[in-house]
C-alpha atoms as a PDB file:
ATOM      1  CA  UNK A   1     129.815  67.754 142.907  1.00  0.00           C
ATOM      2  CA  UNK A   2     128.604  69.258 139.439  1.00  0.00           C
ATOM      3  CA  UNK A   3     127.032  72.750 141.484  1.00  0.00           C
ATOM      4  CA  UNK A   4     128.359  74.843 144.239  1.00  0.00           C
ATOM      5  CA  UNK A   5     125.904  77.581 146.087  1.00  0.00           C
ATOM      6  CA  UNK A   6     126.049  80.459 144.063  1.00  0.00           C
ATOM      7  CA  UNK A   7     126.949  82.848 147.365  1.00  0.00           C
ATOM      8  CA  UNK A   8     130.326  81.573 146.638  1.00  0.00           C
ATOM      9  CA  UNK A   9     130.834  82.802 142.751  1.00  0.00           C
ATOM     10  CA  UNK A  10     129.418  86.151 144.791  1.00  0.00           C
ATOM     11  CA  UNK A  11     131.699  86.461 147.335  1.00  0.00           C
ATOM     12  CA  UNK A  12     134.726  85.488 144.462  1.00  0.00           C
ATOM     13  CA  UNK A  13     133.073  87.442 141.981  1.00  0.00           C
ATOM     14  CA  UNK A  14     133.445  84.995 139.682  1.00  0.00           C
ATOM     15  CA  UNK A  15     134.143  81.337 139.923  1.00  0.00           C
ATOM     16  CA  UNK A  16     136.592  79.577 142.186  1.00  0.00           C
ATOM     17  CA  UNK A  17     139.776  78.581 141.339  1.00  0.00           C
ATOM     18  CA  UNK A  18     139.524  75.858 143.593  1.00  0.00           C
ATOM     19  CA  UNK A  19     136.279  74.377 143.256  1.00  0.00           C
ATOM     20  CA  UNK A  20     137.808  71.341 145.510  1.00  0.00           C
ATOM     21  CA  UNK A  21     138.301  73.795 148.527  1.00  0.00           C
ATOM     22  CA  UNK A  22     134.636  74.174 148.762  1.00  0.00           C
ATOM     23  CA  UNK A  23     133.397  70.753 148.079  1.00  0.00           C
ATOM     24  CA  UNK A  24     135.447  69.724 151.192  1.00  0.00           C
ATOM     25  CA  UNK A  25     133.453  72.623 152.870  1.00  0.00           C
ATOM     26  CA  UNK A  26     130.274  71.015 152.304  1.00  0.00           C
ATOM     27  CA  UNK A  27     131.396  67.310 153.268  1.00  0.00           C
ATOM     28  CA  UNK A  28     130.305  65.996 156.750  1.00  0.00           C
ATOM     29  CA  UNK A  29     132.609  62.887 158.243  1.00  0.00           C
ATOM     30  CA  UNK A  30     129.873  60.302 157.531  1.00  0.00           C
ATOM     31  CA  UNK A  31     130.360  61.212 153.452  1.00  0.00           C
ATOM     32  CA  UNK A  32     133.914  60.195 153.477  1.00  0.00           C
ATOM     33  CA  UNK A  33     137.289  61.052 155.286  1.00  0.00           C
ATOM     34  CA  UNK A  34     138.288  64.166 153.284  1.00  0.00           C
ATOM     35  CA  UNK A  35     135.955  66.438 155.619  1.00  0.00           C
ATOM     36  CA  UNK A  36     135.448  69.639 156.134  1.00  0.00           C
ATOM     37  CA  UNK A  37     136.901  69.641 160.038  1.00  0.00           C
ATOM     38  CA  UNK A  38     140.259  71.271 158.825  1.00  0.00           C
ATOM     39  CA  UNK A  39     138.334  74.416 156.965  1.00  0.00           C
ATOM     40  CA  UNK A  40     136.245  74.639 159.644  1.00  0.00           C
ATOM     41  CA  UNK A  41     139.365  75.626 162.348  1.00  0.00           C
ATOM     42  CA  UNK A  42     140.243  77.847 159.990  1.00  0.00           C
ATOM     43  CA  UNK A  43     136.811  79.522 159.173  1.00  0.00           C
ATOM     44  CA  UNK A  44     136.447  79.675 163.300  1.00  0.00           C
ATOM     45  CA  UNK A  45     139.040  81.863 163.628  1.00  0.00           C
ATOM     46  CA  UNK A  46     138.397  84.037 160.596  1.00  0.00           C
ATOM     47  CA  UNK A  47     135.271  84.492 161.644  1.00  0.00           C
ATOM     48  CA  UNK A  48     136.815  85.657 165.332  1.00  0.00           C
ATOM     49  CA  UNK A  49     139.035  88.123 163.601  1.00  0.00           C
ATOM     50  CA  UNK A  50     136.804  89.859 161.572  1.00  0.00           C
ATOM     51  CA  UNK A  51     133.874  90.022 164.258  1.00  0.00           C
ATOM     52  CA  UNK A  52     136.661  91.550 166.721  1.00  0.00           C
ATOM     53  CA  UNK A  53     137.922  93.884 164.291  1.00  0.00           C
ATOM     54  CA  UNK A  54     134.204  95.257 163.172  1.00  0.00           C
ATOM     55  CA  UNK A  55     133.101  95.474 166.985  1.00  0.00           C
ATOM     56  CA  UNK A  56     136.544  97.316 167.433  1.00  0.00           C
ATOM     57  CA  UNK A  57     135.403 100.185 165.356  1.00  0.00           C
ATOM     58  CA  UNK A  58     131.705  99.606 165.147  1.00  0.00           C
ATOM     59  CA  UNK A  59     131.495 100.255 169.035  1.00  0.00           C
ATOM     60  CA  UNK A  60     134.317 102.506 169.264  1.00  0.00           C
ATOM     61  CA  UNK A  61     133.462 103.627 173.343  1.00  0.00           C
ATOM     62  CA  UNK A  62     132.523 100.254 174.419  1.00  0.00           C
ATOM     63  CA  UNK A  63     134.472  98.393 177.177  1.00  0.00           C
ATOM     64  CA  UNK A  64     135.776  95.134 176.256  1.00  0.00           C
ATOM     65  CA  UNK A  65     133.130  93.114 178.578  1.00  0.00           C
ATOM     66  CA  UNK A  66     130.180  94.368 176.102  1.00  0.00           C
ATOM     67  CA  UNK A  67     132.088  94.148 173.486  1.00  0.00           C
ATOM     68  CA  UNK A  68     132.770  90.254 174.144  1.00  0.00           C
ATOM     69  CA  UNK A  69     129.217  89.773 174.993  1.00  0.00           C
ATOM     70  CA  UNK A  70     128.479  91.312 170.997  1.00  0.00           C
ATOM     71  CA  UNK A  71     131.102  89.193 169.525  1.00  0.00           C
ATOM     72  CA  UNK A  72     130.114  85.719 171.447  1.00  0.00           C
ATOM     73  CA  UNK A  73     126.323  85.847 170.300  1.00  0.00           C
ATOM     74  CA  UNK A  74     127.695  86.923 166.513  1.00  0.00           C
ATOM     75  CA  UNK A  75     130.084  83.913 166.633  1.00  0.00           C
ATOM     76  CA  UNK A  76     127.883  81.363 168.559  1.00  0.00           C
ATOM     77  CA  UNK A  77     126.567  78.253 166.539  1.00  0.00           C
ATOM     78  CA  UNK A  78     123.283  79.219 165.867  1.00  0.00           C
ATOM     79  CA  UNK A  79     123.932  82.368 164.374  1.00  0.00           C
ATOM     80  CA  UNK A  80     126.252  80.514 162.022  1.00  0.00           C
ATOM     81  CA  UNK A  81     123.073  78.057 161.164  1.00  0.00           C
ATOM     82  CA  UNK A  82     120.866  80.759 160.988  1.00  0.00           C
ATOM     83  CA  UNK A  83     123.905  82.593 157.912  1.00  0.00           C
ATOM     84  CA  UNK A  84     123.955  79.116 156.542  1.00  0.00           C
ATOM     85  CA  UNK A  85     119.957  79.226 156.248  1.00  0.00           C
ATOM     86  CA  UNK A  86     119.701  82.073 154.744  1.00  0.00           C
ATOM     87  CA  UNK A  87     122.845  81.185 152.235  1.00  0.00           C
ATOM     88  CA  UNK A  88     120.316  77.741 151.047  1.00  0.00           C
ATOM     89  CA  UNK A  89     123.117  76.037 152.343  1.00  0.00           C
ATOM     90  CA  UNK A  90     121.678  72.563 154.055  1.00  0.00           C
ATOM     91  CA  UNK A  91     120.758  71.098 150.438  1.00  0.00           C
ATOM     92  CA  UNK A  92     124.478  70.712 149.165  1.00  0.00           C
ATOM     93  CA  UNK A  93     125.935  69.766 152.231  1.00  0.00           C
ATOM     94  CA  UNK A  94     127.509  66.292 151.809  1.00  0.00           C
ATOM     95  CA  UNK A  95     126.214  63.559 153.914  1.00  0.00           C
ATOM     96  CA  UNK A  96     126.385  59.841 154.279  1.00  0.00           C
ATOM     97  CA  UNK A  97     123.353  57.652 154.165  1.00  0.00           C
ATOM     98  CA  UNK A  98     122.766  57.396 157.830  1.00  0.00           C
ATOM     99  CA  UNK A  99     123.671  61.151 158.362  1.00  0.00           C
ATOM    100  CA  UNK A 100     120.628  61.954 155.783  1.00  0.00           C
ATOM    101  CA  UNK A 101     118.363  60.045 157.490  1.00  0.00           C
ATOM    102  CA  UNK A 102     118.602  61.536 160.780  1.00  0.00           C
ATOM    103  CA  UNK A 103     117.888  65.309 159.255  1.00  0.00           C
ATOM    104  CA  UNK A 104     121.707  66.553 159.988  1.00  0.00           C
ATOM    105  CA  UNK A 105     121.290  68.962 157.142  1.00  0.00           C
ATOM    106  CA  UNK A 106     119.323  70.522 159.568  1.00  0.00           C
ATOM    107  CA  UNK A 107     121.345  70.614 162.698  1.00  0.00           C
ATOM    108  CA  UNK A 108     122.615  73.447 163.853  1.00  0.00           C
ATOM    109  CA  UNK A 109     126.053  72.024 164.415  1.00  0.00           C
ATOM    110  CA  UNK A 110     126.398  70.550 160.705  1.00  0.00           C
ATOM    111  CA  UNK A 111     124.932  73.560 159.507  1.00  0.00           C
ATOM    112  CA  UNK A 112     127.118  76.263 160.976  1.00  0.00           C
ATOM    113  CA  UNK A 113     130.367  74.097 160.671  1.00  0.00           C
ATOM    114  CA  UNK A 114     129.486  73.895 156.877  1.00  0.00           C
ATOM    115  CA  UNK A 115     129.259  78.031 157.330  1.00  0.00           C
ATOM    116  CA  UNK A 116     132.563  78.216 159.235  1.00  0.00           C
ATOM    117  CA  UNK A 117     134.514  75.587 156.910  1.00  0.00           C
ATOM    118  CA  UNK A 118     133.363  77.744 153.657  1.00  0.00           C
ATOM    119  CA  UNK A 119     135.058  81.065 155.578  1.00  0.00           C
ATOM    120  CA  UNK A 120     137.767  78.882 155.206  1.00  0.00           C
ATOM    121  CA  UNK A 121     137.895  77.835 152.254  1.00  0.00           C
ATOM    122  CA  UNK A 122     136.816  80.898 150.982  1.00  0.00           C
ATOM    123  CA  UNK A 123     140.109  82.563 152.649  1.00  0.00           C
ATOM    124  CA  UNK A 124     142.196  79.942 151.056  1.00  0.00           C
ATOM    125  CA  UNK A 125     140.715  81.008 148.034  1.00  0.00           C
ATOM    126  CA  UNK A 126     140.999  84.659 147.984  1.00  0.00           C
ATOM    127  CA  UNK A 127     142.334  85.710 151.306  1.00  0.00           C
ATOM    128  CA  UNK A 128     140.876  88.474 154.032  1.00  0.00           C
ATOM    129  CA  UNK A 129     139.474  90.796 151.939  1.00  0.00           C
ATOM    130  CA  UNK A 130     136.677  88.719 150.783  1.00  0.00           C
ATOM    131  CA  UNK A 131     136.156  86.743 153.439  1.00  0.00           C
ATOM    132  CA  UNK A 132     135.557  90.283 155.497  1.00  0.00           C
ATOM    133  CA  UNK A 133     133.321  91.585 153.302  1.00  0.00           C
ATOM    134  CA  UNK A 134     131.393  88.663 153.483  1.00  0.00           C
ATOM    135  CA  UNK A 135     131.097  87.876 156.965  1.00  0.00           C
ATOM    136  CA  UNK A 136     129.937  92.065 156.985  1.00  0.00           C
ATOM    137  CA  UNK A 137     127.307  91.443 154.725  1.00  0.00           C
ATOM    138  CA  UNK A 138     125.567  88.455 155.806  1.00  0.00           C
ATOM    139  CA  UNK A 139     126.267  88.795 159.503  1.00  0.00           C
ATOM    140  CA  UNK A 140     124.903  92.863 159.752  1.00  0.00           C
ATOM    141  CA  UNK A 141     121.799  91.710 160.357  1.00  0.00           C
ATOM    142  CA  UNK A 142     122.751  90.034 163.339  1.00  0.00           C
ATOM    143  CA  UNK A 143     124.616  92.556 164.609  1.00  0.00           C
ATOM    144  CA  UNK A 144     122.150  95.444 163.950  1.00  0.00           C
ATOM    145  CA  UNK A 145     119.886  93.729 165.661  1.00  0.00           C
ATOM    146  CA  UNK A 146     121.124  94.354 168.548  1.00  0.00           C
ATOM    147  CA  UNK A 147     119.944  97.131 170.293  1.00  0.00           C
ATOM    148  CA  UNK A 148     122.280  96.537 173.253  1.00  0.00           C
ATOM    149  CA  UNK A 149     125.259  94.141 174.058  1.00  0.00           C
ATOM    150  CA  UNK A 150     123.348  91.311 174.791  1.00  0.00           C
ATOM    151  CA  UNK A 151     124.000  89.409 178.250  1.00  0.00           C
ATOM    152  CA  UNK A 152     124.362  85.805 177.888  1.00  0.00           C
ATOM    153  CA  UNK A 153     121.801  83.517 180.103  1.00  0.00           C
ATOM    154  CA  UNK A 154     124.395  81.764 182.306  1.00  0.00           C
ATOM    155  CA  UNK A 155     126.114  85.361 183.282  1.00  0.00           C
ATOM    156  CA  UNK A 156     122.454  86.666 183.640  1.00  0.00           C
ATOM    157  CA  UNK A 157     121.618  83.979 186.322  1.00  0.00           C
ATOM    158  CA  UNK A 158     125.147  84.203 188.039  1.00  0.00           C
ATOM    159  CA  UNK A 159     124.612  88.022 188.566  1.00  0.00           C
ATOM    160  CA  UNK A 160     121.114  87.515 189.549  1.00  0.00           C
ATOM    161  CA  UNK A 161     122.482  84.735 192.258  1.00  0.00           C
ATOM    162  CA  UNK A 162     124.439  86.952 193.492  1.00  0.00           C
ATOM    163  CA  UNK A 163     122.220  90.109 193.765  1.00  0.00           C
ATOM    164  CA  UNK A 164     119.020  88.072 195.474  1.00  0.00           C
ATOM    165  CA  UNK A 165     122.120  86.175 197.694  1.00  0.00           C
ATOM    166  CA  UNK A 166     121.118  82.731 196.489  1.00  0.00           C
ATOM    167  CA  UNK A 167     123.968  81.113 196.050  1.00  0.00           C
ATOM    168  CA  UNK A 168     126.097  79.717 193.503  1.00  0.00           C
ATOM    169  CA  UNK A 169     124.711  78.107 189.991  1.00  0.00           C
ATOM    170  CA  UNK A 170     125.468  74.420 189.837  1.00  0.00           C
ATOM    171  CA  UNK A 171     125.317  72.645 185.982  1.00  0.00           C
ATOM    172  CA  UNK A 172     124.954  69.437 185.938  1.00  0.00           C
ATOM    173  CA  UNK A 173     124.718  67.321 182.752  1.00  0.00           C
ATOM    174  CA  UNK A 174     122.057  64.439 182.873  1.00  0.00           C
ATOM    175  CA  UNK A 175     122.370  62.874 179.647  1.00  0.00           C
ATOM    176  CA  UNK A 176     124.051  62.700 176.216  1.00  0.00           C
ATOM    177  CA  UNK A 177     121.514  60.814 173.250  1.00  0.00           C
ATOM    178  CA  UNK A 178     121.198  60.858 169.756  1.00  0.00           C
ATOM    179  CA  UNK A 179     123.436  60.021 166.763  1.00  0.00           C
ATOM    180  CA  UNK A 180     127.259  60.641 166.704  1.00  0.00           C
ATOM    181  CA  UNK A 181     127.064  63.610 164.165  1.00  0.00           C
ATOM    182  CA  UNK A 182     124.148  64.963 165.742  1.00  0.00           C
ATOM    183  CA  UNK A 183     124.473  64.345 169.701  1.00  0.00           C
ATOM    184  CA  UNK A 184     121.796  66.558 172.085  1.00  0.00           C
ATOM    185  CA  UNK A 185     122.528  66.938 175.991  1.00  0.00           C
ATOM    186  CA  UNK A 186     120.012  67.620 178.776  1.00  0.00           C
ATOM    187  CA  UNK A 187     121.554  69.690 181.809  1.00  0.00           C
ATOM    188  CA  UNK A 188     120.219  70.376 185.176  1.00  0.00           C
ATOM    189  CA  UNK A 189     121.010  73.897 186.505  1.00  0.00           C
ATOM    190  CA  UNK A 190     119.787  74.585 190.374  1.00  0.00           C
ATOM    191  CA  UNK A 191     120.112  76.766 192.843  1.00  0.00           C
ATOM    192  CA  UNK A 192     119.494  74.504 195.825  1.00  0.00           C
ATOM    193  CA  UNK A 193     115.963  75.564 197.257  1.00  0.00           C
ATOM    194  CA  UNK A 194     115.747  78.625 195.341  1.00  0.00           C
ATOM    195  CA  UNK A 195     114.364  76.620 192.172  1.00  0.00           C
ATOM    196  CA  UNK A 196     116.407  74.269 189.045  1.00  0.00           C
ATOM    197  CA  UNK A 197     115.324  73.886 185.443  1.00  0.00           C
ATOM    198  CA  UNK A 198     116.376  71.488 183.031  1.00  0.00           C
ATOM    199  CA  UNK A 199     117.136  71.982 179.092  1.00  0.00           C
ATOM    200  CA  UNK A 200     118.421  70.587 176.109  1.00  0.00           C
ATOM    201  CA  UNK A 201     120.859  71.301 173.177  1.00  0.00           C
ATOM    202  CA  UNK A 202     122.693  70.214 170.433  1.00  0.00           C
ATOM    203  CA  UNK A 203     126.067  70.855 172.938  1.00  0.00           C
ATOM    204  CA  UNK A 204     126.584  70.821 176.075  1.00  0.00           C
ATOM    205  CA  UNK A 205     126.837  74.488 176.274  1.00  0.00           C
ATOM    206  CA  UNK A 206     123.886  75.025 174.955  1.00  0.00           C
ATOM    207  CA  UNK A 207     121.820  73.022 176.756  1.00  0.00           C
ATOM    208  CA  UNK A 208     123.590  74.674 180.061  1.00  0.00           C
ATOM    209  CA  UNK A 209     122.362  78.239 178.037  1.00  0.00           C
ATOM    210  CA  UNK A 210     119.171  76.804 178.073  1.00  0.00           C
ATOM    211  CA  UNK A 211     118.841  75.924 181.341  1.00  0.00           C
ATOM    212  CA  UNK A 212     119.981  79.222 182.889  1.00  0.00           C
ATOM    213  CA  UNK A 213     117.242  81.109 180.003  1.00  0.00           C
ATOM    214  CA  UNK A 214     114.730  78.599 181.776  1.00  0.00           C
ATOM    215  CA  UNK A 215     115.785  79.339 185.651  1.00  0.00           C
ATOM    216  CA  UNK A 216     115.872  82.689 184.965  1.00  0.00           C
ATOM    217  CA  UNK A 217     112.583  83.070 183.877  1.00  0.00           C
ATOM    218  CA  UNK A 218     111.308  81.259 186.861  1.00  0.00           C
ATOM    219  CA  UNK A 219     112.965  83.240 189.174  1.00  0.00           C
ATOM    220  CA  UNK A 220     111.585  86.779 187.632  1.00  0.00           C
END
């Protein structure tokens, strides 16, 4: 690969020394076996530490169950997609023939693995320091914007089960379709008589989010 995203000679300041690191970063599976799967574990959990640490003194009086509900929408998939957006990322991601051709440069899963997988490499490259101040810089938006911890769909519906007495929420996948690299689910969420919805997403997780968003604004 003759170019790499400029973000990355940013976040160096100055060129990597291992331009190889972050051509792996950009590689899906279908492009060839040495993928970017292995950065991408480690990005995950830099990503993890740095969110927790920043919440940690960001939010200094803030019980740990807000505090997790902050650092679970900051860390989710789509927020990583959204980063990797904003980066121009999608155009140098690496992808086989077949890959192309179905759009995955524009899943959210590619997408915000590629995002993940360059926090890797990029800690490889020049260890925490960097990597923290990046994450900061392109992730404050996200976590500005939030005028409150948010409360995720699925515990939204759970508390609102129990409050109204209806029960218990019951998931229930119906189907798994699409390509290997870029499967989506549909999931059935119901609360017996009380009402169901169905959703989709790229996981099965989110198409269970989904759902609950969906049954939740029926039952309001």
């Amino acid at each position: 690969m003759s170019k790499l995203p400029t973000f990355i000679a940013e976040a160096l300041g100055g060129a990597p020394s291992q331009p190889a690191l972050f051509e792996r970063a950009l590689t899906h599976g279908s492009a060839g076996k040495d993928t970017y799967e292995r950065l991408e574990f480690l990005g995950d959990r830099v990503l993890g530490l740095v969110v927790a640490a920043w919440l940690y003194e960001r939010f200094p009086s803030e019980p740990e169950g807000k505090m997790s509900r902050r650092y679970n929408a900051l860390v989710a998939r789509e927020t990583c997609a959204e980063v990797g957006r904003v980066l121009g990322l999608p155009p140098f991601i690496r992808l086989g023939k077949q890959a192309r051709e179905d759009n995955a440069s524009m899943s959210d899963n590619v997408v915000g693995d590629v995002v993940e997988a360059s926090l890797g490499a990029l800690f490889l490259e020049g260890g925490l320091a960097p990597a923290d101040t990046f994450i900061r810089k392109y992730w404050s938006p996200f976590l500005e914007g939030q005028q409150r911890a948010p409360v995720h769909p699925k515990s939204a519906l759970q508390e609102l089960a129990a409050e109204r007495r209806l029960g218990v929420p019951n998931y229930e996948m119906l189907a798994r379709f699409g390509p290997h690299h870029a499967p989506r689910f549909r999931v059935k969420v119901d609360l017996g008589r009380h009402g169901e919805a169905e959703a989709e997403g790229a996981s099965k997780q989110e198409a269970e989010t989904a759902a609950a968003a969906a049954l939740l604004e029926k039952l309001s």
